[in-house]
Each structure stands twice: as structure tokens, then as C-alpha cells.
Protein backbone atom coordinates (compact mmCIF):
# COMPACT_ATOMS: atom_id res chain seq x y z
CA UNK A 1 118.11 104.22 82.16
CA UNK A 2 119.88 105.29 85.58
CA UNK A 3 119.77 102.87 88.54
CA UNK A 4 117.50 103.91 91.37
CA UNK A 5 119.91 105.00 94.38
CA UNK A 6 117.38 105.34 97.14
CA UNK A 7 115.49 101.38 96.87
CA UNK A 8 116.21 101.09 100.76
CA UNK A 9 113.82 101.71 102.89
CA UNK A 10 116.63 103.20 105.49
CA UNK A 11 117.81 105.48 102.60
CA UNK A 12 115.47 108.08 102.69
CA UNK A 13 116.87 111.24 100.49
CA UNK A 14 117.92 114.16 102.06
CA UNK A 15 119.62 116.96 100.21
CA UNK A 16 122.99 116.44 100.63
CA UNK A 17 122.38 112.09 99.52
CA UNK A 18 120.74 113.90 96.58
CA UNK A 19 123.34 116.24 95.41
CA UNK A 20 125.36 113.29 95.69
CA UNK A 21 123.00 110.69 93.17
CA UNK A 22 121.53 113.35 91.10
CA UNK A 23 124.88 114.59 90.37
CA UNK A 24 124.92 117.17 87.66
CA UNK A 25 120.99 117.65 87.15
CA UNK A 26 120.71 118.30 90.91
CA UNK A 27 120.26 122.08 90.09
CA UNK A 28 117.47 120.87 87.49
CA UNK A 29 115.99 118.94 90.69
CA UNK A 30 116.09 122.00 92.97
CA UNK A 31 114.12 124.13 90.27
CA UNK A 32 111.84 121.69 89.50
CA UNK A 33 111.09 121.58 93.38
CA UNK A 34 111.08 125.37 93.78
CA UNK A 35 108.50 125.39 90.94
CA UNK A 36 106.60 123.19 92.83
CA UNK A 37 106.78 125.38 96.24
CA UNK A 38 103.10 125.66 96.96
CA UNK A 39 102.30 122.22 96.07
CA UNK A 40 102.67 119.55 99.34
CA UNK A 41 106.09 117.66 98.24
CA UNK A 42 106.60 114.37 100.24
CA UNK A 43 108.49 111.13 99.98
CA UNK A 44 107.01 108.02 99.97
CA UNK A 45 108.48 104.27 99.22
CA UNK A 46 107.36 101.84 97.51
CA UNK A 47 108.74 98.37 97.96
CA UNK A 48 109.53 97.26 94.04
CA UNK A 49 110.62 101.41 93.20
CA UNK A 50 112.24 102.91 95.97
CA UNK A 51 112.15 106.41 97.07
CA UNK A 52 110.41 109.11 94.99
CA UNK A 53 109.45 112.25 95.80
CA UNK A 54 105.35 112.81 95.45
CA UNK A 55 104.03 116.16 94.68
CA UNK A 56 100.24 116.77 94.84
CA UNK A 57 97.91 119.86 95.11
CA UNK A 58 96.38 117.97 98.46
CA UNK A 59 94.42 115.65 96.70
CA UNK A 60 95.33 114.48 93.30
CA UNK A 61 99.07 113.92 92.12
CA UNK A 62 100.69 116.42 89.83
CA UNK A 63 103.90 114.33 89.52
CA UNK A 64 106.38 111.65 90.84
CA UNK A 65 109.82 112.84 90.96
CA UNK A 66 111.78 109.50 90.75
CA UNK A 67 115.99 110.05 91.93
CA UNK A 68 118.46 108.64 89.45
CA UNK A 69 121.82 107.61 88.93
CA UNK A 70 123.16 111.70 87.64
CA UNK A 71 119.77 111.76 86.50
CA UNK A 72 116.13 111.37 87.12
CA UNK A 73 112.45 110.94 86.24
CA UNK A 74 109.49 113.01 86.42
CA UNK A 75 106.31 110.80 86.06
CA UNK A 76 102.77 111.63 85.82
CA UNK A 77 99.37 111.18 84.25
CA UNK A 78 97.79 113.48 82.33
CA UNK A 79 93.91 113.68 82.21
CA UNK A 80 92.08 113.11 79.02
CA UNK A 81 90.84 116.78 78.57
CA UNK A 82 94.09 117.98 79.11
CA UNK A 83 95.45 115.40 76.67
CA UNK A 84 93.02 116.62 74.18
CA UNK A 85 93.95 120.06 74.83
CA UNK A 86 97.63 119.45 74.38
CA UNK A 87 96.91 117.66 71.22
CA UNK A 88 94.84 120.63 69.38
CA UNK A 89 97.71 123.21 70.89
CA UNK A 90 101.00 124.85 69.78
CA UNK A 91 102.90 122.57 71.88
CA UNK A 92 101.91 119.76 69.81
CA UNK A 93 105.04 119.79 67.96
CA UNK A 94 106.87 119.68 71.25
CA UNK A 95 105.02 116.64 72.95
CA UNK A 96 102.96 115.28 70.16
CA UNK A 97 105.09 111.78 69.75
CA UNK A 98 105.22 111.95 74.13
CA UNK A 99 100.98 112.55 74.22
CA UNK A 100 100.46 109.93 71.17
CA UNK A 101 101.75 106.75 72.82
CA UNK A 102 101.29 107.50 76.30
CA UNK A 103 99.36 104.66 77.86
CA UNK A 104 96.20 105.39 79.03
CA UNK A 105 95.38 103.97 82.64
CA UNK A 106 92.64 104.75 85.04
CA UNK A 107 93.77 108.19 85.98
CA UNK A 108 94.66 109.16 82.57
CA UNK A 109 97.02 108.93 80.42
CA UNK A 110 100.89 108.06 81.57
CA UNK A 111 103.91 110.39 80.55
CA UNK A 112 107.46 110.41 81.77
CA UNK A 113 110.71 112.10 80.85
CA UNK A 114 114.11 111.44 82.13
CA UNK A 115 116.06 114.56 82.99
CA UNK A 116 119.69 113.86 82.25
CA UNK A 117 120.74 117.48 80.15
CA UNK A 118 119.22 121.14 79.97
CA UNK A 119 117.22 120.12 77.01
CA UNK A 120 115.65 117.13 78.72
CA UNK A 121 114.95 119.51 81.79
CA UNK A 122 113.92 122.39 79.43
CA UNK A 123 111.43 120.00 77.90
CA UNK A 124 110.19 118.58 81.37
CA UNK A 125 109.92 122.03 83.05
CA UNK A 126 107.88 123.15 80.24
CA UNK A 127 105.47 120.24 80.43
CA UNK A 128 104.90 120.38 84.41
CA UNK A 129 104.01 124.39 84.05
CA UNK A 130 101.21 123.36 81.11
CA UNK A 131 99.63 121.09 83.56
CA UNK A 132 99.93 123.31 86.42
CA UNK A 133 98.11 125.96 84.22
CA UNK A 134 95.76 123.71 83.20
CA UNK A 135 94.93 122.80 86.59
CA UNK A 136 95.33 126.10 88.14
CA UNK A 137 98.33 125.58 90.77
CA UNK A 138 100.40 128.49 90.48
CA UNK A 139 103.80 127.81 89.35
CA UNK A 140 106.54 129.52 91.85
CA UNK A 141 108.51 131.00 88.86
């Protein structure tokens, strides 16, 4: 995948060094962050990964949003009911390879997609709202 742009600590992202990396899925970037409007959105470094973008409902983490070369990566664990839930749903056939070899860690079970088209976004946007529902943040659209 896309190098990591922001691995200084001195390079923290602003949004004109983002429209810059992100390139052509910065618009997929800005929704995804408008989505998340009501959620507390803050960058934080880490020394081996760079800059990424942490949204949480104030106490647990809904996602990492990780900047890309023209592209990047939403990360996040899932929970094991929600898991299960996603498993026994509809949107199986959507995420069922994604939910079947996710590795499960201590605060669930890890998932990420790489937004690099409108499909990959599509895919990733429709994810993140799931697991807001499930979890009861409102979505902002």
C-alpha cells in the first residue's frame, strides 16, 4: 500500500497538507470526517506510524483514520457482539471474507480498508455507519 506522508513528528496534517497527500480521495476523507462530526476527532503520533487521525465517542475508539499516499486507511476493532451480529446479517455478503479473518486482539476483532476509489470508500462508509448504529453515535448524514 501507499507510503505514510505525515511520519514526522513536525508534520502534523492540516487541511491544505492533506488535500495535497490524500490527493483524489480527499473528498472521501472530508465525508468520512463530516460523518464523524459529533464524535471528538484528534491527531495523535505514534513514533513507528506517524500521524493518524483518532476518532472516539469520548471514551472508546470508533476508528483510526491513517493519511496515505492518494489514499488512505480507516482502521478499527470491532467488538465480538457486533462481529456476531454482522455475521448473522444482510451485510454478510458485503464484509463476510473482511469479518472472517479479522484478527482478534484484546479489544476485539481488527478490520481495515484502504480507501483508494468510490467503491473502496462506498464499502468503508458503509461499514463505519453499521458500527455507529450499533453503538448508538449518530451518524451526521
Amino acid at each position: 500500500m501507499s507510503e505514510r506522508p505525515f511520519l514526522a513528528k513536525a508534520q502534523r496534517p492540516d487541511a491544505a497538507a492533506l488535500e495535497v497527500a490524500l490527493g483524489p480521495t480527499f473528498a472521501f476523507y472530508s465525508d468520512l470526517a463530516d460523518l464523524c462530526d459529533g464524535l471528538k476527532q484528534e491527531w495523535v503520533h505514534t513514533k513507528g506510524g506517524g500521524w493518524m487521525l483518532k476518532v472516539t465517542d469520548g471514551k472508546k475508539a470508533l476508528c483510526y483514520v491513517i493519511p496515505l499516499a492518494d489514499a488512505f486507511r480507516v482502521s478499527m476493532a470491532i467488538r465480538e457482539p457486533e462481529r456476531a451480529a454482522l455475521l448473522e446479517s444482510e451485510l454478510m455478503a458485503d464484509y463476510g471474507a473482511l469479518l472472517t479473518s479479522a484478527r482478534r486482539f484484546a479489544e476485539g476483532y481488527s478490520v481495515a480498508f484502504d480507501v483508494t476509489s468510490d467503491s473502496s470508500y462506498d464499502q468503508c462508509r458503509g461499514f463505519v455507519c453499521w458500527i455507529m448504529e450499533e453503538r448508538r453515535l449518530s451518524p451526521s448524514s
